[in-house]
Protein backbone atom coordinates (compact mmCIF):
# COMPACT_ATOMS: atom_id res chain seq x y z
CA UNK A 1 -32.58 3.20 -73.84
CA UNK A 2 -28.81 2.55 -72.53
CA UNK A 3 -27.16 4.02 -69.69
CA UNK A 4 -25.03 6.35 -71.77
CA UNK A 5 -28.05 7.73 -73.20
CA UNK A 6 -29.94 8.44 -69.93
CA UNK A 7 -27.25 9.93 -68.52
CA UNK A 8 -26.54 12.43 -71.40
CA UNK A 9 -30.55 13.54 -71.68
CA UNK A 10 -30.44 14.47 -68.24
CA UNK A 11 -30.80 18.03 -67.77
CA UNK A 12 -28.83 17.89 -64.32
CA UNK A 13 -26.03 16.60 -65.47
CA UNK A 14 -25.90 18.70 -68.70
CA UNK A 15 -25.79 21.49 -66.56
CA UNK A 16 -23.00 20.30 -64.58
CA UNK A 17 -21.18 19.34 -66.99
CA UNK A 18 -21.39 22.31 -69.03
CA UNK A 19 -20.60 24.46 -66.15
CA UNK A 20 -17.26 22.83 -65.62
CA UNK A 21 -16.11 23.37 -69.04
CA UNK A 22 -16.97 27.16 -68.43
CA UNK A 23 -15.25 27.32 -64.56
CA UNK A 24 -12.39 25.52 -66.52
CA UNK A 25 -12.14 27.44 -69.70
CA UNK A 26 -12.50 30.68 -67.62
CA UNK A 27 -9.73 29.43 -65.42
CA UNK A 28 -7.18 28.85 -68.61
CA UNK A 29 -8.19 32.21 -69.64
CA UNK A 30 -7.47 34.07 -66.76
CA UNK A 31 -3.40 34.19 -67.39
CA UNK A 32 -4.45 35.70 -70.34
CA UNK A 33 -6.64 38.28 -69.83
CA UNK A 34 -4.46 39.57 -66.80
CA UNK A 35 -1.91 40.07 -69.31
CA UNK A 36 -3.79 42.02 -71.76
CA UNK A 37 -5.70 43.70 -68.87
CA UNK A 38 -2.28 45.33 -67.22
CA UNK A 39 -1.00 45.86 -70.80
CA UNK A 40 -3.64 48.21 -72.07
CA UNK A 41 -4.18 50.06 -68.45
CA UNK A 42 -2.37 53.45 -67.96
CA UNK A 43 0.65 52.97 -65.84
CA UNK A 44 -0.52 56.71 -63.97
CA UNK A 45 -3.66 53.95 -63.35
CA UNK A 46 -1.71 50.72 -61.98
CA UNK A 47 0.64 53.16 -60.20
CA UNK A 48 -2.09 54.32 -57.72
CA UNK A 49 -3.89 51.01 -57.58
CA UNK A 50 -3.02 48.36 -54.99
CA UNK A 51 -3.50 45.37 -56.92
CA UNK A 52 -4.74 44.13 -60.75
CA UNK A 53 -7.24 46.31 -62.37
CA UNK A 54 -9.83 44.22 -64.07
CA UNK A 55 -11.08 47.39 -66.12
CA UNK A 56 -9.60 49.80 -67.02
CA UNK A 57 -10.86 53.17 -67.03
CA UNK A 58 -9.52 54.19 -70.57
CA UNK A 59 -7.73 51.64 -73.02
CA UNK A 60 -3.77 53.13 -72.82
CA UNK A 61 -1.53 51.43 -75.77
CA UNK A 62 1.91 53.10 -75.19
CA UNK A 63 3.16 49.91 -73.44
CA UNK A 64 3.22 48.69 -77.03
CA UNK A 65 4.67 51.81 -78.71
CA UNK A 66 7.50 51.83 -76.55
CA UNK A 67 8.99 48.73 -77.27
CA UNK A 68 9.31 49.37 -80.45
CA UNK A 69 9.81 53.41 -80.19
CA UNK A 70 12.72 52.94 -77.52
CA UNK A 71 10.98 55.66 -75.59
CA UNK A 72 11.72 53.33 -72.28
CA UNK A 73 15.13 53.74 -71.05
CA UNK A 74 15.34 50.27 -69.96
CA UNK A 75 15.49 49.07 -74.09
CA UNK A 76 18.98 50.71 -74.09
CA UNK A 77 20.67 48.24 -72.89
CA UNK A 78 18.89 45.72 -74.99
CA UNK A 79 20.06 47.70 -78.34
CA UNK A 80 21.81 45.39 -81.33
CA UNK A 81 21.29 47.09 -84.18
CA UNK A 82 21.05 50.93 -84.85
CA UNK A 83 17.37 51.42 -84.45
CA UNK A 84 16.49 48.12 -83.59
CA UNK A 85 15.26 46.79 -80.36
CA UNK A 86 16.40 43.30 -78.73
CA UNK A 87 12.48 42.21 -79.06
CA UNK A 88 12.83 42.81 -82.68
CA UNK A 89 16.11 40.90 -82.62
CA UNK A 90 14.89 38.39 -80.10
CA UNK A 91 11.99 37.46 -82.48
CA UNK A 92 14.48 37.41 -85.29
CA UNK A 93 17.15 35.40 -83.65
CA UNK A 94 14.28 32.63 -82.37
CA UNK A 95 12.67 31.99 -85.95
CA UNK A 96 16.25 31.84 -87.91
CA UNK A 97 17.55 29.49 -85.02
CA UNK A 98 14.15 27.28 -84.88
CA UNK A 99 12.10 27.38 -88.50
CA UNK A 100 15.08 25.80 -90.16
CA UNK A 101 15.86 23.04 -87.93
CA UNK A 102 12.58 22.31 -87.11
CA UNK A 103 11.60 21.88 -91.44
CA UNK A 104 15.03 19.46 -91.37
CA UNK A 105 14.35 17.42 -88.47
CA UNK A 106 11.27 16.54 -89.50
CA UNK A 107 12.11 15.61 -93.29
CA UNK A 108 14.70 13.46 -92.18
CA UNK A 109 11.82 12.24 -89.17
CA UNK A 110 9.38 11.85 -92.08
CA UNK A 111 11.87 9.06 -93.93
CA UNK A 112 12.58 7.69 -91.05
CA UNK A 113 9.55 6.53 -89.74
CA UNK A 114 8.67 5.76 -93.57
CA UNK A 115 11.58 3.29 -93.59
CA UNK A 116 10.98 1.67 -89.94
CA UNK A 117 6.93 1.34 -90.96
CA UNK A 118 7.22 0.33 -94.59
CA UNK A 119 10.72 -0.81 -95.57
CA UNK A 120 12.46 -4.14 -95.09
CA UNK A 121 16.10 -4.19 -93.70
CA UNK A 122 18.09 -5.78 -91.64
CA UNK A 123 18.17 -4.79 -87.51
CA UNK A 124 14.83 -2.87 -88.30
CA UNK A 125 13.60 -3.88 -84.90
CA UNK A 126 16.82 -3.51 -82.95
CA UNK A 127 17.05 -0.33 -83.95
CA UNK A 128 13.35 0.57 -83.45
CA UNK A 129 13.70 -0.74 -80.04
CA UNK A 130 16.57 1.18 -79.28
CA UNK A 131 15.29 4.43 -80.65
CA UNK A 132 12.15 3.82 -78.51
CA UNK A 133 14.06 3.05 -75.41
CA UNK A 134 16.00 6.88 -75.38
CA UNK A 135 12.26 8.07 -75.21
CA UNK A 136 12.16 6.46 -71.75
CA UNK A 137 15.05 8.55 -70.54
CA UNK A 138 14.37 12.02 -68.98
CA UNK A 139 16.38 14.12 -70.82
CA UNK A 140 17.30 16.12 -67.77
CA UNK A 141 19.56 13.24 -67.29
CA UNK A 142 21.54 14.81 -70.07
CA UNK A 143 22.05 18.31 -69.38
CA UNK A 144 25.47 17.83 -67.59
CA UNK A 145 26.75 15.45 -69.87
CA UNK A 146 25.78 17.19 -73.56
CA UNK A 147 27.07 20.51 -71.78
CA UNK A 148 30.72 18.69 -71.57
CA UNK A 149 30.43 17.47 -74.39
CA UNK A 150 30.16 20.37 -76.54
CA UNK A 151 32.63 22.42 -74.20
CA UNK A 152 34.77 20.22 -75.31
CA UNK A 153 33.80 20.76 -79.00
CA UNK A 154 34.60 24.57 -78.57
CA UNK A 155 30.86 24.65 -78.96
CA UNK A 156 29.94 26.80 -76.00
CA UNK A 157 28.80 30.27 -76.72
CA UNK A 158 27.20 29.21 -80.59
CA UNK A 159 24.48 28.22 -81.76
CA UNK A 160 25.51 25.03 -82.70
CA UNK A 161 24.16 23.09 -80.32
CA UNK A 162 20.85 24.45 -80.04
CA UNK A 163 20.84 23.33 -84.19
CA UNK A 164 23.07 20.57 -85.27
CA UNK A 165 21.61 17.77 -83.17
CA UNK A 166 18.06 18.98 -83.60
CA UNK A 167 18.56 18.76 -87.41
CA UNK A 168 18.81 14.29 -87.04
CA UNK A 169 15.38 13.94 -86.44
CA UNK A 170 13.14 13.25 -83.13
CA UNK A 171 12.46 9.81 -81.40
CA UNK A 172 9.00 11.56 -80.67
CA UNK A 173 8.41 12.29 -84.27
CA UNK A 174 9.78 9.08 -85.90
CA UNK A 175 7.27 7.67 -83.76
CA UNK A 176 4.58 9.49 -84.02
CA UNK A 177 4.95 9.56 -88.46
CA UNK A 178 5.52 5.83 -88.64
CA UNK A 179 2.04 5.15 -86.85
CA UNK A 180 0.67 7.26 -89.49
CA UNK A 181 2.26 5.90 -92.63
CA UNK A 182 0.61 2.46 -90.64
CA UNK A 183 -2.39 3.29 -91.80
CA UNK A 184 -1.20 3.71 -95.53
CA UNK A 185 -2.57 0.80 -97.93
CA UNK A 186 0.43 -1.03 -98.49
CA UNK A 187 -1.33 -2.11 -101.54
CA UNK A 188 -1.31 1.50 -102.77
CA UNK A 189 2.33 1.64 -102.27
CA UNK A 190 2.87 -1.49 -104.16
CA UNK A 191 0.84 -0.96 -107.04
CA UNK A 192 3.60 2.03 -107.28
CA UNK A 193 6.15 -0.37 -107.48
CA UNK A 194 4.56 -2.54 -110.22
CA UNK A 195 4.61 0.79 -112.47
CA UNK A 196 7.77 1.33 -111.75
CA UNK A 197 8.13 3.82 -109.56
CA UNK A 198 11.15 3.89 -106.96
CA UNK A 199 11.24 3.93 -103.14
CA UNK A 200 11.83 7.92 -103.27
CA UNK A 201 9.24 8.58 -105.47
CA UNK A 202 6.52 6.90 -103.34
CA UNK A 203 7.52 8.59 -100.57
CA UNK A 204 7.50 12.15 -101.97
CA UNK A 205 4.47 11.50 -104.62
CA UNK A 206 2.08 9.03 -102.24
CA UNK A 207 3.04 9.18 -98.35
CA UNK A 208 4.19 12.15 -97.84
CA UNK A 209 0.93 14.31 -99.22
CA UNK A 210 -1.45 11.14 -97.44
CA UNK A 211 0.84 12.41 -94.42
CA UNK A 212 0.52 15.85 -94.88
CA UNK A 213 -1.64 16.65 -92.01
CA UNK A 214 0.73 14.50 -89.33
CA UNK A 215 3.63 16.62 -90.69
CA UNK A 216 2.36 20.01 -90.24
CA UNK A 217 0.51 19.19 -86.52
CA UNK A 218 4.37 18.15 -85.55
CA UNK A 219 6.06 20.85 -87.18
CA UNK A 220 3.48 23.07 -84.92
CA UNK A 221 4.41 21.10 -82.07
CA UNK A 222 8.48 21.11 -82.61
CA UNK A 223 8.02 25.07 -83.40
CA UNK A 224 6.48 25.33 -80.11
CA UNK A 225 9.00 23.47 -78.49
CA UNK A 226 11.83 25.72 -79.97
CA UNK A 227 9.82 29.04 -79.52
CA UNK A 228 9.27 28.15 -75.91
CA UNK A 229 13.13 26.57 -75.04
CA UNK A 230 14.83 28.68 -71.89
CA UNK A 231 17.40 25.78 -71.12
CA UNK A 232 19.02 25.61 -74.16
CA UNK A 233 19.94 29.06 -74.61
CA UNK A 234 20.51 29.98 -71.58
CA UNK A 235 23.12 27.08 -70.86
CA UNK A 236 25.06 27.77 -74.63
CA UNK A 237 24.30 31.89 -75.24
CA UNK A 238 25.59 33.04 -71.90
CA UNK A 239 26.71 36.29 -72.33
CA UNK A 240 26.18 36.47 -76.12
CA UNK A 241 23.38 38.94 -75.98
CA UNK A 242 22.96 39.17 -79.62
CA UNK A 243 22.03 35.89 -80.51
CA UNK A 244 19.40 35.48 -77.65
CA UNK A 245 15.94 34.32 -78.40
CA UNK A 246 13.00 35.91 -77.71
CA UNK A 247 12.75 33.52 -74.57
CA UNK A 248 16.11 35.03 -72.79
CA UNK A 249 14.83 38.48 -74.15
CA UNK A 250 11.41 38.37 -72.31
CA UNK A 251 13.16 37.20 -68.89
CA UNK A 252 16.19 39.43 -69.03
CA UNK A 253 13.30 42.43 -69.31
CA UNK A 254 11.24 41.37 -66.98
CA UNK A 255 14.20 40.93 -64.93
CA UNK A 256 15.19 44.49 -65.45
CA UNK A 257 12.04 45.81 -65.37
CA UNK A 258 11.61 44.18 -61.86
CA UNK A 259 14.86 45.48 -60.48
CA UNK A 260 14.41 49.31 -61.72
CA UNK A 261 10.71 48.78 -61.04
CA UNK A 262 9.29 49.41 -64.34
CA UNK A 263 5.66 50.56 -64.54
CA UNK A 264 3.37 47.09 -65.41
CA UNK A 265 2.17 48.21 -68.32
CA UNK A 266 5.71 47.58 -70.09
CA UNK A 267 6.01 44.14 -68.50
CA UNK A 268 2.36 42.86 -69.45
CA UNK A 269 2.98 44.61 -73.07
CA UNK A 270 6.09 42.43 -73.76
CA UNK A 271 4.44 39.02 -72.61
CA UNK A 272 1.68 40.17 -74.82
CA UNK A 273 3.70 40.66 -78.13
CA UNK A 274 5.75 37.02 -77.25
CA UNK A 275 2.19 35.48 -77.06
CA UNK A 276 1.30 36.36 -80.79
CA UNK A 277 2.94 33.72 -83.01
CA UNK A 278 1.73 30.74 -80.82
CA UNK A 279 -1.96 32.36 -81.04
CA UNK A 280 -1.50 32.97 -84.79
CA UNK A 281 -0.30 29.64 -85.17
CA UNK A 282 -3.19 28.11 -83.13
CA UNK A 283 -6.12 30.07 -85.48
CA UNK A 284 -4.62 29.43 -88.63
CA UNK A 285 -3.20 25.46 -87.53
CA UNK A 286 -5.88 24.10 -85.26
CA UNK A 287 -7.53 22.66 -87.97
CA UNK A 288 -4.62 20.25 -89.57
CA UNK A 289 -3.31 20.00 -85.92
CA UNK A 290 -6.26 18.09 -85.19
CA UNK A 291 -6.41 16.15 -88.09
CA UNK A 292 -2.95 14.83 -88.05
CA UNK A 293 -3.38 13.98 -84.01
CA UNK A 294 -6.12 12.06 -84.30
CA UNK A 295 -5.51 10.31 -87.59
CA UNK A 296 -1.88 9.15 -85.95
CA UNK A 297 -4.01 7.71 -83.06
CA UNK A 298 -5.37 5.05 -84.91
CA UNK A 299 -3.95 2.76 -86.98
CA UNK A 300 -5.44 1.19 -89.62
């Protein structure tokens, strides 16, 4: 019997190992369940209480209807639309400004790392190299220097650039796709050829449904990288309340809500409603996530 096997029938160190994963699983959790905790407790509860309030005496939901019932005063200021609160308009303004540019970027990510994996041209590698070399640089670097730069474009206070250069594709991505058209027959691809068919139409009819699973785990990760960007926004959307994300929504709230010390409840009840789309895409993605992670890991 090996080592590895020894060590892995051993009672002891099942049971330390297993309770780990439970002290660190609770741990992650914790965030969580504070927030949903506070958001559901009576704020005549939290009021008296001098810190967090694991249970609740009675389950209290009007955190949530007042968000979208503008019975807090504090949403007035947040107001757009007739009717409609700057939640609403924050979750509005984050999926037009993100879902589209994330689909584009990674179409054009998807040829490219087609092309640099299974094309021949001329200064492939040179510009491989080069593309691989901005991933080394920390793109806090940058801030300064893109900030001029669209000043100077009479880009400040738009959207533009939280879009237009997110629409050319991702170092990140290009690498990540070409690993996993790497371990695409090439024989597959040119038996295609022999019959005929073109460069495009191998691409759209054999790699890119082999690659299916890569492309939807990084469309989940670039939608989580837009849903989650403060920076961004906050540098170019200063002062243009209406086109704030969700991001600049939650913090201006909790901001407020701090300030005119706001009952809990209202706080924990806005984190709570943010929280949804990443869990929804988690349960309903995990699955192709996975798969397109770990097929990209290995090539061949």
């Amino acid at each position: 019997m090996s080592k590895n096997n020894q060590i892995k029938q051993n009672p002891l160190v099942n049971i330390g190992l297993y309770s780990a994963l439970i002290f660190f699983l609770l741990f992650t959790m914790l965030p969580f369940y504070v927030v949903i905790a506070t958001a559901i407790t009576a704020a005549s509860e939290t009021g008296i209480a001098a810190g967090f309030i694991a249970l609740p005496s009675e389950i209290d939901l009007r955190g949530f209807t007042e968000i979208f019932t503008f019975q807090n005063n504090l949403l007035e200021e947040f107001m757009i639309f007739e009717n409609v609160s700057k939640l609403l308009s924050g979750f509005y303004n984050m999926f037009w400004q993100v879902v589209p540019k994330s689909i584009i970027s990674l179409f054009i990510s998807g040829l490219a790392g087609y092309s640099y994996c299974k094309l021949k041209f001329k200064l492939k590698k040179p510009m491989f190299d080069f593309m691989l070399a901005t991933m080394m640089i920390p793109m806090g670097t940058m801030t300064f220097v893109s900030f001029s730069f669209f000043v100077k474009l009479g880009w400040y206070k738009t959207v533009l650039p939280l879009i237009i250069p997110s629409l050319f594709g991702g170092s990140g991505t290009i690498f990540f796709l070409r690993q996993f058209f790497e371990g695409v027959p090439t024989e597959i691809l040119e038996a295609a050829r022999v019959d005929g068919l073109g460069e495009i139409g191998i691409y759209f009819k054999i790699a890119m449904p082999l690659a299916m699973p890569a492309f939807i785990s990084q469309f989940i990760l670039g939608f989580i990288g837009g849903y989650n960007s403060y920076t961004g926004p906050m540098l170019y959307l200063e002062g243009m309340d209406a086109l704030y994300p969700l991001q600049l929504v939650l913090t201006k709230s909790l901001v407020a809500s701090y300030s005119t010390k706001t009952n809990p409840q209202f706080q924990a009840s806005y984190v709570a409603i943010a929280l949804l789309p990443i869990l929804i895409i988690y349960l309903f993605g995990q699955k192709f996530f996975i798969s397109g992670i770990t097929s990209g890991a290995v090539k061949g």
